[in-house]
PDB file of N, CA and C in Angstrom:
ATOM      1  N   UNK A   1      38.635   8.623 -25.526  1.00  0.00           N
ATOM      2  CA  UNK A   1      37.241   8.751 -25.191  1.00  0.00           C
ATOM      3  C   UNK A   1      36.635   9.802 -26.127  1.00  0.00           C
ATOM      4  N   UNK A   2      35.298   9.472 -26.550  1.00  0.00           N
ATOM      5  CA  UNK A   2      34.750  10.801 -27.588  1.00  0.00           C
ATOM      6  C   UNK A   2      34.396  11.155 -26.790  1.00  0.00           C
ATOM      7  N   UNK A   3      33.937  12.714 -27.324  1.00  0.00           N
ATOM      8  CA  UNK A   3      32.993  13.652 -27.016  1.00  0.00           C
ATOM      9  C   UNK A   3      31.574  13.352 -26.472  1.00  0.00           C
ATOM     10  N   UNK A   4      31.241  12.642 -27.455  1.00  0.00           N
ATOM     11  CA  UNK A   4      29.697  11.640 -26.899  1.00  0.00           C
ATOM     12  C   UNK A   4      29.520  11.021 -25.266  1.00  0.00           C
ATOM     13  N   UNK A   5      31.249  10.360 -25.589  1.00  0.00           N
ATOM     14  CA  UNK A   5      30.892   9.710 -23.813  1.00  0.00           C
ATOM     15  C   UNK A   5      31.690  10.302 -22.988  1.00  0.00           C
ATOM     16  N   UNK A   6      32.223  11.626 -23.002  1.00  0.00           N
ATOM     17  CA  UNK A   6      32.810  12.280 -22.069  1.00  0.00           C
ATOM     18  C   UNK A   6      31.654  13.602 -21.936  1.00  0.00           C
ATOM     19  N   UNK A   7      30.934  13.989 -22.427  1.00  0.00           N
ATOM     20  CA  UNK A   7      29.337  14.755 -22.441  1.00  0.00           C
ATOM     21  C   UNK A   7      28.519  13.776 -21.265  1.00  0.00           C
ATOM     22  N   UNK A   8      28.003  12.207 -21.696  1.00  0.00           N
ATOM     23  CA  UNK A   8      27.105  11.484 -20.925  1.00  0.00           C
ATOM     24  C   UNK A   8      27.741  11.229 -19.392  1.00  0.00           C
ATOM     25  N   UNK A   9      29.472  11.017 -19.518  1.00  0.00           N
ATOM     26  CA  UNK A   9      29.764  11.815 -18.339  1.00  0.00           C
ATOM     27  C   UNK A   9      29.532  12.825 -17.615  1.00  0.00           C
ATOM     28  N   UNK A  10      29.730  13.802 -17.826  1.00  0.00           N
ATOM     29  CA  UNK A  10      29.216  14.868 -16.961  1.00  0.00           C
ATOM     30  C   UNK A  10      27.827  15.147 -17.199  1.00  0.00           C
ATOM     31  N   UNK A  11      27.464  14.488 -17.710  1.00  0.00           N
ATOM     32  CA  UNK A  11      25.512  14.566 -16.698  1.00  0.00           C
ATOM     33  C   UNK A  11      25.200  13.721 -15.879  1.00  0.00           C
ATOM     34  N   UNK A  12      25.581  12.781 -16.862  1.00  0.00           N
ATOM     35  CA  UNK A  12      25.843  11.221 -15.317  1.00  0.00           C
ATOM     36  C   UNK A  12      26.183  11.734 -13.761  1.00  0.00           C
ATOM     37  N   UNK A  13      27.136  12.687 -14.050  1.00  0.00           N
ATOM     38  CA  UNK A  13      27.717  13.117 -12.481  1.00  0.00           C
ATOM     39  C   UNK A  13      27.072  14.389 -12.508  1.00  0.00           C
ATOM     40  N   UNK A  14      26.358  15.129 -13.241  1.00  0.00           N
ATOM     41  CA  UNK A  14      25.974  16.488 -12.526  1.00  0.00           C
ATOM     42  C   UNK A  14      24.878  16.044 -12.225  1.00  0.00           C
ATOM     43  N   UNK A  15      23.972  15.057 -12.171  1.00  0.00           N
ATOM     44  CA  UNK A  15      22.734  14.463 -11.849  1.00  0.00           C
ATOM     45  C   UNK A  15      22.743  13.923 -10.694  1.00  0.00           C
ATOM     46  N   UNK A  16      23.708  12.636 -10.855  1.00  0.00           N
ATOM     47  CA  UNK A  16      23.814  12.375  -9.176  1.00  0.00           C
ATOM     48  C   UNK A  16      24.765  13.263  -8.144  1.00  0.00           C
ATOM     49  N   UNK A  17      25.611  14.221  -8.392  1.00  0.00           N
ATOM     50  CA  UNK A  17      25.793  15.359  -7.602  1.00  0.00           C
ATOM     51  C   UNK A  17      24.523  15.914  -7.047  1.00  0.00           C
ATOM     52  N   UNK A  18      23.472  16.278  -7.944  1.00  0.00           N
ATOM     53  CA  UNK A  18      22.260  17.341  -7.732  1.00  0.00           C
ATOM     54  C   UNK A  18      21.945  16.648  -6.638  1.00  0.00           C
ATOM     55  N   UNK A  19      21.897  14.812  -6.963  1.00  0.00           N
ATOM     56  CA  UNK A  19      20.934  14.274  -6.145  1.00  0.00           C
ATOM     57  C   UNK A  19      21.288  14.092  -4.819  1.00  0.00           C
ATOM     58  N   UNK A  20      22.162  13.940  -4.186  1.00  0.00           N
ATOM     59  CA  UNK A  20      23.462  13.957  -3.402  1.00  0.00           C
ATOM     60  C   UNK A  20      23.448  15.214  -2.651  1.00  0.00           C
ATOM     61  N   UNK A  21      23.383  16.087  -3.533  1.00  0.00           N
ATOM     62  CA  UNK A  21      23.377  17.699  -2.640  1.00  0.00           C
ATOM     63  C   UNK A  21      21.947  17.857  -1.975  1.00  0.00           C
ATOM     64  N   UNK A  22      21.392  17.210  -2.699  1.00  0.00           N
ATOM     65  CA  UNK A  22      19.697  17.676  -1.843  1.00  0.00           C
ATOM     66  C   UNK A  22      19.543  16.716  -1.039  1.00  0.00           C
ATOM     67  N   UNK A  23      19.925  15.608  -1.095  1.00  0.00           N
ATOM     68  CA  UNK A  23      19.945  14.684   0.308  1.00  0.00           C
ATOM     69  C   UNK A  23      20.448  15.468   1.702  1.00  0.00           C
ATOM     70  N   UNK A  24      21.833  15.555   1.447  1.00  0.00           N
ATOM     71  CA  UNK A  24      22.420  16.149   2.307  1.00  0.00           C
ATOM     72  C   UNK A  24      21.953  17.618   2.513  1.00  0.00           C
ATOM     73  N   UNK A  25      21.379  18.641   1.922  1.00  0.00           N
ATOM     74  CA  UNK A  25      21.123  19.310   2.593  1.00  0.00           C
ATOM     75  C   UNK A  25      19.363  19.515   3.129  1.00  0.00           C
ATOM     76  N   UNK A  26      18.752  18.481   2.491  1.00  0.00           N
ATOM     77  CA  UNK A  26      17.461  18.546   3.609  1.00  0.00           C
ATOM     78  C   UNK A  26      17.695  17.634   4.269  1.00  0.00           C
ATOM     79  N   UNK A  27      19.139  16.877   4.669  1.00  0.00           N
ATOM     80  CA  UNK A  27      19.691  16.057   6.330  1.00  0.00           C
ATOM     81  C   UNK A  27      20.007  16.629   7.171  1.00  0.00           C
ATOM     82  N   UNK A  28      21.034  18.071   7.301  1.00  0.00           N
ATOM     83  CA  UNK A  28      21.659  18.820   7.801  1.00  0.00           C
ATOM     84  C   UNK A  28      21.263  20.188   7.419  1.00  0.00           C
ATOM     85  N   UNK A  29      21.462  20.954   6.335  1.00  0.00           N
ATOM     86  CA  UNK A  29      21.714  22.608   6.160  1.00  0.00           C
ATOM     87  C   UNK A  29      19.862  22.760   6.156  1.00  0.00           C
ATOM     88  N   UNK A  30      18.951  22.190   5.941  1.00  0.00           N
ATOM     89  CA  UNK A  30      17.539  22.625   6.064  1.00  0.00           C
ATOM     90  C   UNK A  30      17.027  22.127   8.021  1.00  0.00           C
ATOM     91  N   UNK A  31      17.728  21.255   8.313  1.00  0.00           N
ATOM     92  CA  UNK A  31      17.836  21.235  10.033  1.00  0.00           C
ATOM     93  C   UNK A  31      18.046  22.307  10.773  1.00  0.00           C
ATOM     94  N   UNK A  32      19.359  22.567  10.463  1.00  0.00           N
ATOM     95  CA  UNK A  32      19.932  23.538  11.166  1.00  0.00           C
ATOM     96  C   UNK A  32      19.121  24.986  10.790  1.00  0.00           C
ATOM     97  N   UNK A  33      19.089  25.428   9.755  1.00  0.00           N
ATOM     98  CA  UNK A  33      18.094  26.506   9.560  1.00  0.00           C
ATOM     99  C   UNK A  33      16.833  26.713  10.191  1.00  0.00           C
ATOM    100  N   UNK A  34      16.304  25.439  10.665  1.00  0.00           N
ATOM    101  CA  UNK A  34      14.709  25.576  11.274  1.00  0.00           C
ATOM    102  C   UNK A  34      15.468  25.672  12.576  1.00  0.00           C
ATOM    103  N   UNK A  35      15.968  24.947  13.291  1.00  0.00           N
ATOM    104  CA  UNK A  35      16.339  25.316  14.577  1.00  0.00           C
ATOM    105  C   UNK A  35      16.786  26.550  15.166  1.00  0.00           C
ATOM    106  N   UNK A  36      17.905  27.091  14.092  1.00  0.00           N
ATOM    107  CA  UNK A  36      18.485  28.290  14.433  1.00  0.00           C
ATOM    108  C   UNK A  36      17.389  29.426  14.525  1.00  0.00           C
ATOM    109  N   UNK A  37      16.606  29.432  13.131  1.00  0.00           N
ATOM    110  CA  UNK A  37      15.406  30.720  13.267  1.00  0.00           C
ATOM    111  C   UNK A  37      14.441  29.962  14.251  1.00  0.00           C
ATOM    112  N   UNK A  38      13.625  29.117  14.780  1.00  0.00           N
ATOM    113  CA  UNK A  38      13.047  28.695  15.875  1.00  0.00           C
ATOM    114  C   UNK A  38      13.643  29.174  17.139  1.00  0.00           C
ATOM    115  N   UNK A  39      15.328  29.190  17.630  1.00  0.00           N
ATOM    116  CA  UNK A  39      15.628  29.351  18.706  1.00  0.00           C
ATOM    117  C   UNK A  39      15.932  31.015  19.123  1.00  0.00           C
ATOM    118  N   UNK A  40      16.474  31.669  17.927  1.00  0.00           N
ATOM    119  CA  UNK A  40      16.141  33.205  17.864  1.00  0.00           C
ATOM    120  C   UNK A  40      15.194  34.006  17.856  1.00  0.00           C
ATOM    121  N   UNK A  41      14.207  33.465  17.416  1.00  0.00           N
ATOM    122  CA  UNK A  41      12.506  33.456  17.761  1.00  0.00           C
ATOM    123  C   UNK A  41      12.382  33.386  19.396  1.00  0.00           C
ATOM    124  N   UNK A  42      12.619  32.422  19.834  1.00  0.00           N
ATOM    125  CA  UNK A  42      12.480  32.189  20.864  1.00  0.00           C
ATOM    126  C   UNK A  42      12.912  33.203  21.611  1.00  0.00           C
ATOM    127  N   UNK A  43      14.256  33.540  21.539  1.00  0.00           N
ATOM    128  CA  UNK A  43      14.994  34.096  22.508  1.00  0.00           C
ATOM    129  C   UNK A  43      14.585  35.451  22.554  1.00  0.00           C
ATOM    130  N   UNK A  44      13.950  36.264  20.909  1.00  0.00           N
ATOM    131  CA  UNK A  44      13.739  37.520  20.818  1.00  0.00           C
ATOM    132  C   UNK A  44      12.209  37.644  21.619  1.00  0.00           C
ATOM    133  N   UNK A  45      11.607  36.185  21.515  1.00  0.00           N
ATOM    134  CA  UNK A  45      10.023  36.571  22.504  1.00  0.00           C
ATOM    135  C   UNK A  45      10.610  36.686  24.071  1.00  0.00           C
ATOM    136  N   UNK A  46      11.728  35.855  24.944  1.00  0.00           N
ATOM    137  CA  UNK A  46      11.942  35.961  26.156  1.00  0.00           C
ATOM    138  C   UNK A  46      12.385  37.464  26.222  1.00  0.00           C
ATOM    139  N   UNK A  47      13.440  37.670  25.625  1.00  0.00           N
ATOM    140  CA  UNK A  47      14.322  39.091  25.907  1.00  0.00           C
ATOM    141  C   UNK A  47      13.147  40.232  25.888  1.00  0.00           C
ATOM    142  N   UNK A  48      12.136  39.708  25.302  1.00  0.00           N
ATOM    143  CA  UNK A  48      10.891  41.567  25.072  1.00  0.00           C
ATOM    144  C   UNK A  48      10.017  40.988  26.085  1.00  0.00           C
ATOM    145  N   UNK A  49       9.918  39.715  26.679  1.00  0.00           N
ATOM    146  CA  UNK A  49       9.270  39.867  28.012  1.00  0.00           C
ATOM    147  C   UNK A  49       7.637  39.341  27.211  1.00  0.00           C
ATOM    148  N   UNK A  50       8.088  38.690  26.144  1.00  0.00           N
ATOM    149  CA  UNK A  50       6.407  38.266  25.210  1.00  0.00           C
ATOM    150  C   UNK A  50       6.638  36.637  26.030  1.00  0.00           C
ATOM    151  N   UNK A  51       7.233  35.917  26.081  1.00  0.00           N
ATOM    152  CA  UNK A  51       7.240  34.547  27.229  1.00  0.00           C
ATOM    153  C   UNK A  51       7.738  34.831  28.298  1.00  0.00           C
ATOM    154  N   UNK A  52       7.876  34.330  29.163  1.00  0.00           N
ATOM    155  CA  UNK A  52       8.560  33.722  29.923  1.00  0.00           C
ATOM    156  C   UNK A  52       9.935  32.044  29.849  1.00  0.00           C
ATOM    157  N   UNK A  53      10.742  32.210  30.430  1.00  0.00           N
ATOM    158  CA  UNK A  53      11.767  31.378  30.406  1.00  0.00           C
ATOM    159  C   UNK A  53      11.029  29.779  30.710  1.00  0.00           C
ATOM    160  N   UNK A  54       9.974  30.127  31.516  1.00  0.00           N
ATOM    161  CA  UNK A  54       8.836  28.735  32.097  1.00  0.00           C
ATOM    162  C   UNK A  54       8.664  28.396  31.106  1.00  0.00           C
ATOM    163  N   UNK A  55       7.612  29.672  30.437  1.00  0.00           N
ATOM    164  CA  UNK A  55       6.436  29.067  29.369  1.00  0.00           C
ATOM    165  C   UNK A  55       7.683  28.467  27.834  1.00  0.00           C
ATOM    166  N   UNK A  56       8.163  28.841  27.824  1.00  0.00           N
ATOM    167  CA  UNK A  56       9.377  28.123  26.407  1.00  0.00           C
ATOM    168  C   UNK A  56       9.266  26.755  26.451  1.00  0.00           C
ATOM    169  N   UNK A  57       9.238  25.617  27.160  1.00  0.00           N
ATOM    170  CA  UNK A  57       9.206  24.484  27.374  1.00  0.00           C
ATOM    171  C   UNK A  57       7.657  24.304  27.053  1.00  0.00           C
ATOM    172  N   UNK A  58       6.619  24.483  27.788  1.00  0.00           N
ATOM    173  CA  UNK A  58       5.226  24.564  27.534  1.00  0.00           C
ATOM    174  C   UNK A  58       5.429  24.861  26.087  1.00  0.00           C
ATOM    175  N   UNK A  59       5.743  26.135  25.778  1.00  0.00           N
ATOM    176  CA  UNK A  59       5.530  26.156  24.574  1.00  0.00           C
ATOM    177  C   UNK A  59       5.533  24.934  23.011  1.00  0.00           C
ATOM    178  N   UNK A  60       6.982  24.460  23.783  1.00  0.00           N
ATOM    179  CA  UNK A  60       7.709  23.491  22.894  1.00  0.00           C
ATOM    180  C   UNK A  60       6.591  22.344  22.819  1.00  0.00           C
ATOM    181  N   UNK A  61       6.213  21.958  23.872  1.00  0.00           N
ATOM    182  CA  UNK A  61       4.839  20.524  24.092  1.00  0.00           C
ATOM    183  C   UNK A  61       3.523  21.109  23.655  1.00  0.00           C
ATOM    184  N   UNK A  62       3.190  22.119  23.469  1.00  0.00           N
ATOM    185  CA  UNK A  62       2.078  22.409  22.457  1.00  0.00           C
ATOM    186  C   UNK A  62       2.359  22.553  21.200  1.00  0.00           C
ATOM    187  N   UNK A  63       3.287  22.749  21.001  1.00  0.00           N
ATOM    188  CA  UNK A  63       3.628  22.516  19.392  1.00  0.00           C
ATOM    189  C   UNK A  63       3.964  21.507  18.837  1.00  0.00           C
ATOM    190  N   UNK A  64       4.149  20.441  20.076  1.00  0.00           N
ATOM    191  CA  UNK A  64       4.410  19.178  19.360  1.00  0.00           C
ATOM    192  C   UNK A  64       3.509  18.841  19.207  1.00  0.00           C
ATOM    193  N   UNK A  65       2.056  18.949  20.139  1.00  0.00           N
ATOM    194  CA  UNK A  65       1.066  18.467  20.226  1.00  0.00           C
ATOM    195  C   UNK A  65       0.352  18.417  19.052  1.00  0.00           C
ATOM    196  N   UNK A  66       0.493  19.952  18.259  1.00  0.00           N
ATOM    197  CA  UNK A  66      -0.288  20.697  16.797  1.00  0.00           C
ATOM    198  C   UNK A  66       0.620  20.061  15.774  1.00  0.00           C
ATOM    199  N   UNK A  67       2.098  19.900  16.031  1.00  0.00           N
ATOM    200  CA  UNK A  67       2.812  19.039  14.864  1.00  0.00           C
ATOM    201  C   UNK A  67       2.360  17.281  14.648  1.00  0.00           C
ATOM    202  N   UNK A  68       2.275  16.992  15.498  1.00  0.00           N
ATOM    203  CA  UNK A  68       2.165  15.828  16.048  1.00  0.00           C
ATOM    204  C   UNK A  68       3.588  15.148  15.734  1.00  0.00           C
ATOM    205  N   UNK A  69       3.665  14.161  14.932  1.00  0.00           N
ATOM    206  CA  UNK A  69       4.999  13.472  13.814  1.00  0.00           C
ATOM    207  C   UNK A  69       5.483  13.676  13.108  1.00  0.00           C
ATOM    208  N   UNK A  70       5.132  15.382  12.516  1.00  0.00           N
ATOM    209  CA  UNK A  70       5.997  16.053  11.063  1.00  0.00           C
ATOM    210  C   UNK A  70       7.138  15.601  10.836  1.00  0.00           C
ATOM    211  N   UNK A  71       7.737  15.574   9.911  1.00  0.00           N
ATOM    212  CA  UNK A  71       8.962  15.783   9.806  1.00  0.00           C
ATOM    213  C   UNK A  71       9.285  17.109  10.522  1.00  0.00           C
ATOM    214  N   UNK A  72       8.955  18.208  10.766  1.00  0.00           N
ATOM    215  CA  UNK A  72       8.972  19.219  11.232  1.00  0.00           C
ATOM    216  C   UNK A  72       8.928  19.128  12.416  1.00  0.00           C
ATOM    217  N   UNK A  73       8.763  18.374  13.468  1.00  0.00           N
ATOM    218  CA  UNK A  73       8.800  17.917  15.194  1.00  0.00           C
ATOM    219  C   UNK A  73       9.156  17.207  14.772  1.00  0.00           C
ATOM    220  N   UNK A  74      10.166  15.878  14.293  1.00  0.00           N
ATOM    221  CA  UNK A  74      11.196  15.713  14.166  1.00  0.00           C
ATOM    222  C   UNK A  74      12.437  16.293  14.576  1.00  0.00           C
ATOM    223  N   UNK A  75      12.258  17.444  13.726  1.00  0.00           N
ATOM    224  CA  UNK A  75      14.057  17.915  13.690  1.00  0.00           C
ATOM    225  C   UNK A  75      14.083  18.073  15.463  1.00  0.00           C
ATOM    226  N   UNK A  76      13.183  18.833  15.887  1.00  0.00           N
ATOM    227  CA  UNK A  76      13.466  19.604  17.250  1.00  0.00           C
ATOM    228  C   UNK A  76      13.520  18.463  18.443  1.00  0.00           C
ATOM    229  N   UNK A  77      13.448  17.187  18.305  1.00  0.00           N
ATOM    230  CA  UNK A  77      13.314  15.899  18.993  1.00  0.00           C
ATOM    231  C   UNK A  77      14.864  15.627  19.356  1.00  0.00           C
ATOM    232  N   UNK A  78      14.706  15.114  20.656  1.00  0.00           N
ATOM    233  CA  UNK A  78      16.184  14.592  21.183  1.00  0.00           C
ATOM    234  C   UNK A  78      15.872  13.646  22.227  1.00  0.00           C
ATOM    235  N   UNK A  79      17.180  12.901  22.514  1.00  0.00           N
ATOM    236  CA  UNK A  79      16.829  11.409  22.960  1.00  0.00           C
ATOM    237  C   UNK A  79      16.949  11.755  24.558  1.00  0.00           C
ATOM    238  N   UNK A  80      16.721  11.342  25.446  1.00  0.00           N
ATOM    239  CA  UNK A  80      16.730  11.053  26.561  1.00  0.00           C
ATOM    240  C   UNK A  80      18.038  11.676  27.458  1.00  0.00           C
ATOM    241  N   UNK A  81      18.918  11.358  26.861  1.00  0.00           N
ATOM    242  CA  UNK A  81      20.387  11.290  27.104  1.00  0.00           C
ATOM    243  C   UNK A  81      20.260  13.079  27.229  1.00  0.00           C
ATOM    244  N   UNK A  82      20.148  13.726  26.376  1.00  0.00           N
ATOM    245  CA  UNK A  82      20.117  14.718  25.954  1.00  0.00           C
ATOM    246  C   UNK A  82      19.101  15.499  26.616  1.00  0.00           C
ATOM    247  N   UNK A  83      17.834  15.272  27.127  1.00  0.00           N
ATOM    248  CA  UNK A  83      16.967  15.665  27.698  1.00  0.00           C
ATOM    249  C   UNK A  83      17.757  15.890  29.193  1.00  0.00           C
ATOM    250  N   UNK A  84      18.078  15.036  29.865  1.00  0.00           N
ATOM    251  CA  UNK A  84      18.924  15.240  31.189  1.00  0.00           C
ATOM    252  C   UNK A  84      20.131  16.436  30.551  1.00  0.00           C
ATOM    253  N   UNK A  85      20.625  16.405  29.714  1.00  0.00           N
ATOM    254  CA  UNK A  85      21.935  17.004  29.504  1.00  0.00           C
ATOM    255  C   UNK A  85      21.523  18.734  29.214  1.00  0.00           C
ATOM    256  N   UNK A  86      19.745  18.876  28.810  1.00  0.00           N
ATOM    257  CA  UNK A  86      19.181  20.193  28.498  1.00  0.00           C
ATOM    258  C   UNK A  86      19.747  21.227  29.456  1.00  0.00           C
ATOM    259  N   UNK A  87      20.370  22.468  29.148  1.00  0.00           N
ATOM    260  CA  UNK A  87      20.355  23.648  29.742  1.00  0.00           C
ATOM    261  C   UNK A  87      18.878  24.226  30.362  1.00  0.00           C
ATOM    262  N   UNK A  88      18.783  24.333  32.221  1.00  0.00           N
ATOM    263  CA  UNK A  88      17.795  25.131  32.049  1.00  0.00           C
ATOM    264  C   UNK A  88      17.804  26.898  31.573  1.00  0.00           C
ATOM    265  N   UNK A  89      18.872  27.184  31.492  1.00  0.00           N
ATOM    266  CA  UNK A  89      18.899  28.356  31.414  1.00  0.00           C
ATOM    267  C   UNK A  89      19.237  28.683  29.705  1.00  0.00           C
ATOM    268  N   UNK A  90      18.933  27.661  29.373  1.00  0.00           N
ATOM    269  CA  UNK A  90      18.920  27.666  27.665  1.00  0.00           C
ATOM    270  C   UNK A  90      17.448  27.655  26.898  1.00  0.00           C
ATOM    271  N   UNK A  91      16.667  28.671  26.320  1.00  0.00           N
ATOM    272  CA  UNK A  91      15.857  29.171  25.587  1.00  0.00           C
ATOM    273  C   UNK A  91      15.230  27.541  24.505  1.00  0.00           C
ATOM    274  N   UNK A  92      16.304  27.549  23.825  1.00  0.00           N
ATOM    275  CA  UNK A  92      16.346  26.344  22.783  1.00  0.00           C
ATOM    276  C   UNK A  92      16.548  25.177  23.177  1.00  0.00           C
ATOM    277  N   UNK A  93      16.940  24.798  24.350  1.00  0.00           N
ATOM    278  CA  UNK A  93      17.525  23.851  24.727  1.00  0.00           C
ATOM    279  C   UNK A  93      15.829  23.357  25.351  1.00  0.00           C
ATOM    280  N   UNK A  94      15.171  24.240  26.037  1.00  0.00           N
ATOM    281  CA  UNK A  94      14.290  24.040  26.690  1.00  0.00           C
ATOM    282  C   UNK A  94      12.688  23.724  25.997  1.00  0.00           C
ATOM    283  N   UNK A  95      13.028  24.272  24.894  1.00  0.00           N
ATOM    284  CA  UNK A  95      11.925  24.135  23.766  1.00  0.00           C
ATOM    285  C   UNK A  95      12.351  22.322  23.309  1.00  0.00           C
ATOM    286  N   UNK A  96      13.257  22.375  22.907  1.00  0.00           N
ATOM    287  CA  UNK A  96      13.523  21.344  22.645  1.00  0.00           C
ATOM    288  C   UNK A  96      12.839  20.125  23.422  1.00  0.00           C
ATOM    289  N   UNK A  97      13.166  20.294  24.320  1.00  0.00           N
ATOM    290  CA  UNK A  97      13.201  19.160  25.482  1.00  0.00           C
ATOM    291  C   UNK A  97      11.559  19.020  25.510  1.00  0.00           C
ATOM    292  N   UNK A  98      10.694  20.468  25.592  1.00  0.00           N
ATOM    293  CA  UNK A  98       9.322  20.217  25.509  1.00  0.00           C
ATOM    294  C   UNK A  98       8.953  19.482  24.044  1.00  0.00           C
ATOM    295  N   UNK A  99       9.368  19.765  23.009  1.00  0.00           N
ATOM    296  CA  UNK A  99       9.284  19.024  21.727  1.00  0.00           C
ATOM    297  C   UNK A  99       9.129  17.630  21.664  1.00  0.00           C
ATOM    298  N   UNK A 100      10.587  17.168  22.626  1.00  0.00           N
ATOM    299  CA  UNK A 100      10.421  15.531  22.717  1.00  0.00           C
ATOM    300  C   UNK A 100       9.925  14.817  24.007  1.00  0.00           C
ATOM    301  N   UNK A 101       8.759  15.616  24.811  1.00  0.00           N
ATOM    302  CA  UNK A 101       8.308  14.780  25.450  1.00  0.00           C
ATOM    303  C   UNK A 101       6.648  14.312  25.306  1.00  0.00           C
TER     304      UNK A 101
END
């Protein structure tokens, strides 16, 4: 193999690597990041007594309301199954659940 086509190799593959890595991480690692700082948010407004454990859920359904279909109310959306399965005594869990109704 020359040089020529062992070079167009590795761009060939460092290109669709690139492309590949950014799929997957605005599927998963840019998900998980909005949730995690959303639910620590959360938890740091209950713990200082700035919400209430009630209002977190409320909260979650007015923000869906202002998101409407983002991709961004997206991520925080869960199916039914999961809505029954919500922690009430879970911060994030409860936002959530207001998110997808």
């Amino acid at each position: 193999m020359t040089t020529a086509k062992t070079s167009l190799i590795v761009i060939v593959s460092l290109v669709i690597g690139a492309i590949l890595g950014y799929i997957i991480n605005s599927q998963t690692v840019a998900k998980y990041n909005a949730i995690n700082a959303t639910c620590t948010t959360l938890t740091v407004a209950v713990d200082n007594n700035m919400l209430t454990p009630q209002q977190v859920r409320e909260l979650g359904q007015l923000t869906k309301q202002k998101l409407a279909d983002s991709s961004t109310a997206k991520i925080f959306q869960i199916n039914q199954e999961q809505i029954q399965a919500a922690s009430s005594d879970s911060n994030c869990s409860q936002y959530m659940v207001g998110m997808s109704e």
